[in-house]
C-alpha atoms as a PDB file:
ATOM      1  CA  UNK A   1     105.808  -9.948-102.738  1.00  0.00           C
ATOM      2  CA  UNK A   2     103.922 -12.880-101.401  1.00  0.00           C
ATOM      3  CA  UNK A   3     100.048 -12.662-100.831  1.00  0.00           C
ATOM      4  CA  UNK A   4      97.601 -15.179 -99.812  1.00  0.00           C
ATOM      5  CA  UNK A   5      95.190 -16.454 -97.097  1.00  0.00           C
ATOM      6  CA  UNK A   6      96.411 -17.307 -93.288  1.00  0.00           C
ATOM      7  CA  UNK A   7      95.439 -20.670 -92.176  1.00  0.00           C
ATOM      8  CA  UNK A   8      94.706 -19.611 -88.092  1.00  0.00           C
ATOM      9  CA  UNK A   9      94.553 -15.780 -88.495  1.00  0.00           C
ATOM     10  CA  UNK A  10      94.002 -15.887 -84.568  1.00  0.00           C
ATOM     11  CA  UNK A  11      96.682 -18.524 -83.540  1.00  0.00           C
ATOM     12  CA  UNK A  12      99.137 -16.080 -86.291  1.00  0.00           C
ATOM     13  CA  UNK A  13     102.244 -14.709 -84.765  1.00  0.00           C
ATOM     14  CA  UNK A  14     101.511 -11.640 -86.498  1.00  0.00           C
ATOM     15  CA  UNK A  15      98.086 -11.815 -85.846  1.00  0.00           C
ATOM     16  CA  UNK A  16      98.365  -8.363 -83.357  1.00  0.00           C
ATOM     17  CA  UNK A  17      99.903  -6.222 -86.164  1.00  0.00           C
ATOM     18  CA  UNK A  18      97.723  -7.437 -88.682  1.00  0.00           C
ATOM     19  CA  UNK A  19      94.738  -6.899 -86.114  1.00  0.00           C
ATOM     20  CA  UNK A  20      96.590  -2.732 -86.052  1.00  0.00           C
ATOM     21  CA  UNK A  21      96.605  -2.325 -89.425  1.00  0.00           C
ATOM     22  CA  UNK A  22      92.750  -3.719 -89.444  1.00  0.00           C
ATOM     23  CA  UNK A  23      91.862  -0.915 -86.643  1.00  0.00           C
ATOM     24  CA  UNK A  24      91.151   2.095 -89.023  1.00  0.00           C
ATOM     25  CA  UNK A  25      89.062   0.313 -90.889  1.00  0.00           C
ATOM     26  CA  UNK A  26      86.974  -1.417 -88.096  1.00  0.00           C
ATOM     27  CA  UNK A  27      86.466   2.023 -86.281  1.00  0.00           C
ATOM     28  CA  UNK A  28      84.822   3.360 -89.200  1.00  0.00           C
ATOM     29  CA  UNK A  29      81.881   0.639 -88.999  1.00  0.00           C
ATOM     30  CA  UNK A  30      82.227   1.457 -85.404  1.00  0.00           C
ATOM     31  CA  UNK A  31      83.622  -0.108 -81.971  1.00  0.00           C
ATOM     32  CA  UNK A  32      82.201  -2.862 -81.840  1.00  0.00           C
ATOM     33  CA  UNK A  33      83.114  -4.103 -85.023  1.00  0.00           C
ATOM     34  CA  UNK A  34      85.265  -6.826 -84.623  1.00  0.00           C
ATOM     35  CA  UNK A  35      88.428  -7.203 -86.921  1.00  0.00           C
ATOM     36  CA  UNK A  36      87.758 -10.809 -87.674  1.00  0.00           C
ATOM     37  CA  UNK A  37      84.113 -11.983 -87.219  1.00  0.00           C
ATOM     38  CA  UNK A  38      83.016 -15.874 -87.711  1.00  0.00           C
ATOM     39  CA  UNK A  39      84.084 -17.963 -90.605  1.00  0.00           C
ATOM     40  CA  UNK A  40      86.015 -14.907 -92.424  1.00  0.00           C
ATOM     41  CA  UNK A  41      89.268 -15.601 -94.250  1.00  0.00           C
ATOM     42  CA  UNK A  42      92.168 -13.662 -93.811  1.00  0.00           C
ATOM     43  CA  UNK A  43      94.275 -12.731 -96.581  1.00  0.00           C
ATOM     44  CA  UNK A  44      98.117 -10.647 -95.983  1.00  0.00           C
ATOM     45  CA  UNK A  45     100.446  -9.029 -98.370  1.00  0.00           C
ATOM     46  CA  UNK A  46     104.172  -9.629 -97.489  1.00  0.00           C
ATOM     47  CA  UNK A  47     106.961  -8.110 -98.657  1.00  0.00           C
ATOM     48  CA  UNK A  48     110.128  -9.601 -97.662  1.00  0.00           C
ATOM     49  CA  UNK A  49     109.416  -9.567 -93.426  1.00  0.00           C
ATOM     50  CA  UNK A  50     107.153  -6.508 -94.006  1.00  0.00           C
ATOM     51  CA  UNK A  51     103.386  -6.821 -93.291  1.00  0.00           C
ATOM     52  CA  UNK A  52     101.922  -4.069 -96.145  1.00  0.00           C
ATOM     53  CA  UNK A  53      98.454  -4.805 -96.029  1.00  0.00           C
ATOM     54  CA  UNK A  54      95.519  -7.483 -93.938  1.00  0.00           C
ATOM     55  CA  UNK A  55      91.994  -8.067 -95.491  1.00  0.00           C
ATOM     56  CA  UNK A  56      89.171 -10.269 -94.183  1.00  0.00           C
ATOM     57  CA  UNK A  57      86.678 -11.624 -96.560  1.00  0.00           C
ATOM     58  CA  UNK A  58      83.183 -13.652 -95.832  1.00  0.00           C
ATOM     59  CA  UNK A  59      81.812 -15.892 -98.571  1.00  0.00           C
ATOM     60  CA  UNK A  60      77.950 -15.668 -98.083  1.00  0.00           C
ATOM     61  CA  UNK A  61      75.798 -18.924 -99.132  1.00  0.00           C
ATOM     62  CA  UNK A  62      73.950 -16.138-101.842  1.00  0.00           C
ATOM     63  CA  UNK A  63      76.605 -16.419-104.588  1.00  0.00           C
ATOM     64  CA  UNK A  64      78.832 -13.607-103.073  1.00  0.00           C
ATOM     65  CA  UNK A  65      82.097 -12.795-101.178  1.00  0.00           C
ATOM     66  CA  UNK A  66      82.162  -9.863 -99.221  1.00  0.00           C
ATOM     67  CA  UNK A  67      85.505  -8.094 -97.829  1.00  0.00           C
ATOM     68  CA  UNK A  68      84.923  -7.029 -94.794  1.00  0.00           C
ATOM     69  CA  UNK A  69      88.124  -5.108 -93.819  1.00  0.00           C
ATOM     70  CA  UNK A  70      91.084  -3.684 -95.548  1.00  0.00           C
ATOM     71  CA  UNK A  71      94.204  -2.275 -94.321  1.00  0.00           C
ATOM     72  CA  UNK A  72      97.660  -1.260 -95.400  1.00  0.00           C
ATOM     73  CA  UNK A  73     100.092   0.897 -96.426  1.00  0.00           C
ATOM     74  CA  UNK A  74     100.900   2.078-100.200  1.00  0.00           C
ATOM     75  CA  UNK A  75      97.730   0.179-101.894  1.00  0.00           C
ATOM     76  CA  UNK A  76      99.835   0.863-105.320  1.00  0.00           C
ATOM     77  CA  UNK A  77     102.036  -1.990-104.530  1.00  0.00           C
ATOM     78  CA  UNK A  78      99.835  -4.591-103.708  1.00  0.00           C
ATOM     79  CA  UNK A  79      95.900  -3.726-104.284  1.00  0.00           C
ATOM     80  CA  UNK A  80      95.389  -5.080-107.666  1.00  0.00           C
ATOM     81  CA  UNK A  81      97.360  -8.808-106.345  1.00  0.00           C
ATOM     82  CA  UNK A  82      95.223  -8.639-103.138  1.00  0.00           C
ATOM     83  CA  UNK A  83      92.025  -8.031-105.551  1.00  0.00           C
ATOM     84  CA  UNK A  84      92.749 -11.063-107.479  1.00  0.00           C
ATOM     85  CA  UNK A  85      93.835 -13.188-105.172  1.00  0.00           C
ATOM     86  CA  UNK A  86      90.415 -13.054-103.027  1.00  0.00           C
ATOM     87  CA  UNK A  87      88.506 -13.268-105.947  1.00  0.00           C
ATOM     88  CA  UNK A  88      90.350 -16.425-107.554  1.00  0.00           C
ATOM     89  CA  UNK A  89      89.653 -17.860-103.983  1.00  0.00           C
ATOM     90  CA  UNK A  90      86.085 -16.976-103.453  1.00  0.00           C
ATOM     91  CA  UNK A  91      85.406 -17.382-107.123  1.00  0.00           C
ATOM     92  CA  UNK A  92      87.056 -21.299-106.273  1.00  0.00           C
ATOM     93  CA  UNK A  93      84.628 -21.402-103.575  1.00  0.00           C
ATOM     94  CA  UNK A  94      81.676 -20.962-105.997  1.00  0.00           C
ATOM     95  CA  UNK A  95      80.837 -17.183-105.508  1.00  0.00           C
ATOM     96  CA  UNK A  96      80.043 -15.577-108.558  1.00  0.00           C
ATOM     97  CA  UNK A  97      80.486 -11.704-107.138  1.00  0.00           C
ATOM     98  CA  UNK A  98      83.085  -9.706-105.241  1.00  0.00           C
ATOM     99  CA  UNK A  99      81.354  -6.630-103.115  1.00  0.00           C
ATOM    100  CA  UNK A 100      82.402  -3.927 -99.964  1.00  0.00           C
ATOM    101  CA  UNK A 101      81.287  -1.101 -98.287  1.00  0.00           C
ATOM    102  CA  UNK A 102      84.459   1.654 -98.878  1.00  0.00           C
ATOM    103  CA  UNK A 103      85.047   5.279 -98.465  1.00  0.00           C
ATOM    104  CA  UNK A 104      84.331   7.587-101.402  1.00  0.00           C
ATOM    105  CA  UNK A 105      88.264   8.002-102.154  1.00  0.00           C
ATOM    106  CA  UNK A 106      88.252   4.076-103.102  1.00  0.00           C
ATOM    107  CA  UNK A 107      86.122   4.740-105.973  1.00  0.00           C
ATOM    108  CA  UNK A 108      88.372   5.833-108.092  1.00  0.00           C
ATOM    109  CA  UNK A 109      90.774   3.036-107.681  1.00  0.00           C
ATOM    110  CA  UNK A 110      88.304   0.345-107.817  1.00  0.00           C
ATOM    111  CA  UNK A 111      87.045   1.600-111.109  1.00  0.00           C
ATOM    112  CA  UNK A 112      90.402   0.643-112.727  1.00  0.00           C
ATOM    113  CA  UNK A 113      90.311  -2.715-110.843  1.00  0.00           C
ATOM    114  CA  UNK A 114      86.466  -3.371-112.927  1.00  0.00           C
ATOM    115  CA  UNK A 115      84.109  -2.723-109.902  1.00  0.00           C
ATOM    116  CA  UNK A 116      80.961  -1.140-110.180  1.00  0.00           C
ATOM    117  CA  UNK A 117      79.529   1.218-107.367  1.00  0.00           C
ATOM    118  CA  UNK A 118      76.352   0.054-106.969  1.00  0.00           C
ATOM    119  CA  UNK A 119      75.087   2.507-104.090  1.00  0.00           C
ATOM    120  CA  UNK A 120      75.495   4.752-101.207  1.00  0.00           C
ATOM    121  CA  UNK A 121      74.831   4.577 -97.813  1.00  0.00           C
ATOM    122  CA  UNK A 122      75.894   7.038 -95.308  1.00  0.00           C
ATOM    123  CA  UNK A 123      79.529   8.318 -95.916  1.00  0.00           C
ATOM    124  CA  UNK A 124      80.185   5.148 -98.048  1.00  0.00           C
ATOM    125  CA  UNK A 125      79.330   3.373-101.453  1.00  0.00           C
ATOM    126  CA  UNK A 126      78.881  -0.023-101.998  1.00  0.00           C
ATOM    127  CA  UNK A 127      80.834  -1.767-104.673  1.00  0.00           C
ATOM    128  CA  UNK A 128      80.810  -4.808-106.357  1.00  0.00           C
ATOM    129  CA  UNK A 129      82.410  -6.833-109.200  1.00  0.00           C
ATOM    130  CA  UNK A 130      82.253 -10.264-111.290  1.00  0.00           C
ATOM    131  CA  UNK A 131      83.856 -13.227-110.694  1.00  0.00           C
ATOM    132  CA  UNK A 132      83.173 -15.016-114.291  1.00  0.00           C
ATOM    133  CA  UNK A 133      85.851 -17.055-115.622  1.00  0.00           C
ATOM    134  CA  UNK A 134      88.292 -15.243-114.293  1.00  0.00           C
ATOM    135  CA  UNK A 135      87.599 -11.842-115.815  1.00  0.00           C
ATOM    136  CA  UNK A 136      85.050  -9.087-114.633  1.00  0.00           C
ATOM    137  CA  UNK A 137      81.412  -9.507-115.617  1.00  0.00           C
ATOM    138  CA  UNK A 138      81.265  -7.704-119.129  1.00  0.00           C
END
Protein backbone atom coordinates (compact mmCIF):
# COMPACT_ATOMS: atom_id res chain seq x y z
CA UNK A 1 0.00 0.00 0.00
CA UNK A 2 1.52 3.30 -0.85
CA UNK A 3 0.18 6.60 0.79
CA UNK A 4 1.35 10.05 0.60
CA UNK A 5 0.71 13.64 -0.66
CA UNK A 6 0.07 14.51 -4.60
CA UNK A 7 2.28 17.16 -5.87
CA UNK A 8 -0.59 18.94 -8.50
CA UNK A 9 -3.78 17.29 -7.08
CA UNK A 10 -5.53 19.35 -9.99
CA UNK A 11 -3.06 18.68 -12.93
CA UNK A 12 -3.41 14.55 -11.36
CA UNK A 13 -4.54 12.05 -13.88
CA UNK A 14 -6.62 10.67 -11.28
CA UNK A 15 -7.56 13.80 -10.04
CA UNK A 16 -11.58 13.12 -11.29
CA UNK A 17 -11.85 9.85 -9.27
CA UNK A 18 -10.21 11.14 -6.41
CA UNK A 19 -12.49 14.37 -6.76
CA UNK A 20 -15.71 11.13 -6.69
CA UNK A 21 -14.58 9.61 -3.87
CA UNK A 22 -14.27 13.33 -2.19
CA UNK A 23 -18.13 14.00 -3.24
CA UNK A 24 -19.87 12.37 -0.15
CA UNK A 25 -18.00 14.08 1.99
CA UNK A 26 -18.20 17.62 0.38
CA UNK A 27 -22.10 17.31 0.09
CA UNK A 28 -22.37 16.93 3.67
CA UNK A 29 -20.78 20.55 4.35
CA UNK A 30 -22.98 21.36 1.48
CA UNK A 31 -22.80 22.24 -2.44
CA UNK A 32 -20.79 24.61 -2.52
CA UNK A 33 -18.11 23.12 -0.76
CA UNK A 34 -15.42 22.66 -2.94
CA UNK A 35 -13.35 19.32 -2.86
CA UNK A 36 -10.04 21.08 -2.85
CA UNK A 37 -10.07 24.73 -1.60
CA UNK A 38 -6.74 27.06 -1.64
CA UNK A 39 -3.41 25.92 -0.42
CA UNK A 40 -4.82 22.33 0.83
CA UNK A 41 -2.66 19.24 0.40
CA UNK A 42 -3.86 16.24 -0.98
CA UNK A 43 -2.96 13.03 0.39
CA UNK A 44 -4.14 9.26 -1.57
CA UNK A 45 -3.96 5.73 -0.45
CA UNK A 46 -2.95 3.29 -3.29
CA UNK A 47 -3.11 -0.09 -3.42
CA UNK A 48 -1.51 -1.65 -6.29
CA UNK A 49 -3.55 0.60 -9.32
CA UNK A 50 -6.49 0.93 -6.85
CA UNK A 51 -7.41 4.42 -5.52
CA UNK A 52 -8.89 3.33 -1.72
CA UNK A 53 -9.12 6.51 -0.17
CA UNK A 54 -8.39 10.86 -1.02
CA UNK A 55 -8.02 13.37 1.95
CA UNK A 56 -7.34 17.12 1.80
CA UNK A 57 -5.71 18.77 4.68
CA UNK A 58 -5.08 22.77 5.41
CA UNK A 59 -2.26 23.73 7.75
CA UNK A 60 -3.57 26.99 9.46
CA UNK A 61 -0.78 29.69 10.58
CA UNK A 62 -2.45 28.95 14.48
CA UNK A 63 -0.39 25.81 15.22
CA UNK A 64 -2.97 23.42 13.56
CA UNK A 65 -3.74 21.17 10.52
CA UNK A 66 -7.13 20.66 9.68
CA UNK A 67 -8.50 17.75 7.26
CA UNK A 68 -10.88 18.98 5.39
CA UNK A 69 -12.23 15.95 3.42
CA UNK A 70 -12.02 12.25 3.63
CA UNK A 71 -13.05 9.60 1.36
CA UNK A 72 -12.65 5.93 0.67
CA UNK A 73 -13.51 2.63 0.78
CA UNK A 74 -12.70 -0.03 3.71
CA UNK A 75 -11.05 2.68 6.26
CA UNK A 76 -9.66 -0.68 8.09
CA UNK A 77 -7.01 -0.97 5.54
CA UNK A 78 -5.63 2.24 5.35
CA UNK A 79 -7.04 4.86 8.12
CA UNK A 80 -4.51 4.50 10.77
CA UNK A 81 -1.39 4.98 7.68
CA UNK A 82 -3.43 7.93 6.26
CA UNK A 83 -3.66 9.33 10.06
CA UNK A 84 -0.01 9.24 10.43
CA UNK A 85 1.08 10.16 7.44
CA UNK A 86 -0.77 13.75 7.55
CA UNK A 87 0.24 14.24 10.86
CA UNK A 88 4.12 13.42 10.35
CA UNK A 89 3.64 16.01 7.46
CA UNK A 90 1.81 18.76 9.15
CA UNK A 91 3.61 18.03 12.36
CA UNK A 92 7.03 18.66 9.77
CA UNK A 93 5.37 21.76 8.85
CA UNK A 94 5.36 23.02 12.48
CA UNK A 95 1.66 22.31 13.52
CA UNK A 96 1.41 21.08 16.83
CA UNK A 97 -2.47 19.65 16.47
CA UNK A 98 -4.42 17.45 14.09
CA UNK A 99 -8.43 18.42 14.10
CA UNK A 100 -11.91 17.68 11.72
CA UNK A 101 -15.36 18.08 11.70
CA UNK A 102 -16.75 14.10 11.22
CA UNK A 103 -19.94 12.26 11.54
CA UNK A 104 -20.83 10.71 14.89
CA UNK A 105 -19.95 7.03 13.53
CA UNK A 106 -16.13 8.31 13.27
CA UNK A 107 -15.95 8.63 16.88
CA UNK A 108 -15.44 5.49 17.69
CA UNK A 109 -12.63 4.86 15.35
CA UNK A 110 -10.81 7.95 16.06
CA UNK A 111 -10.76 7.15 19.71
CA UNK A 112 -8.44 4.16 18.99
CA UNK A 113 -6.36 6.39 16.64
CA UNK A 114 -5.78 8.98 20.18
CA UNK A 115 -8.22 11.83 19.15
CA UNK A 116 -10.21 13.63 21.46
CA UNK A 117 -13.82 14.93 20.56
CA UNK A 118 -13.72 18.17 21.62
CA UNK A 119 -17.41 19.32 20.61
CA UNK A 120 -20.52 19.19 18.66
CA UNK A 121 -22.00 21.15 16.22
CA UNK A 122 -24.99 20.25 14.29
CA UNK A 123 -24.99 16.50 13.19
CA UNK A 124 -21.15 16.45 13.73
CA UNK A 125 -18.32 16.54 16.46
CA UNK A 126 -15.23 18.11 16.25
CA UNK A 127 -12.10 16.19 16.91
CA UNK A 128 -8.72 16.81 17.48
CA UNK A 129 -5.35 15.22 18.40
CA UNK A 130 -1.49 15.96 19.27
CA UNK A 131 1.20 16.13 17.16
CA UNK A 132 4.16 16.01 19.95
CA UNK A 133 7.14 14.15 19.07
CA UNK A 134 5.55 11.92 17.19
CA UNK A 135 3.10 10.46 19.68
CA UNK A 136 -0.40 11.85 20.80
CA UNK A 137 -0.46 14.61 23.40
CA UNK A 138 -0.52 12.58 26.79
Amino acid sequence: MLIGAVGDPLNWDRWPEAERLLEPARELFGDDTPALGVNEAVYVVLDGDELLAVATAWLSSLGFAEVKLIGGRDHRRWLKELDEAIGAAARDAGAMRLTAIGRRGWWKTLKRLGWDRLGEIDDFFVFSRGLMHGQEEE
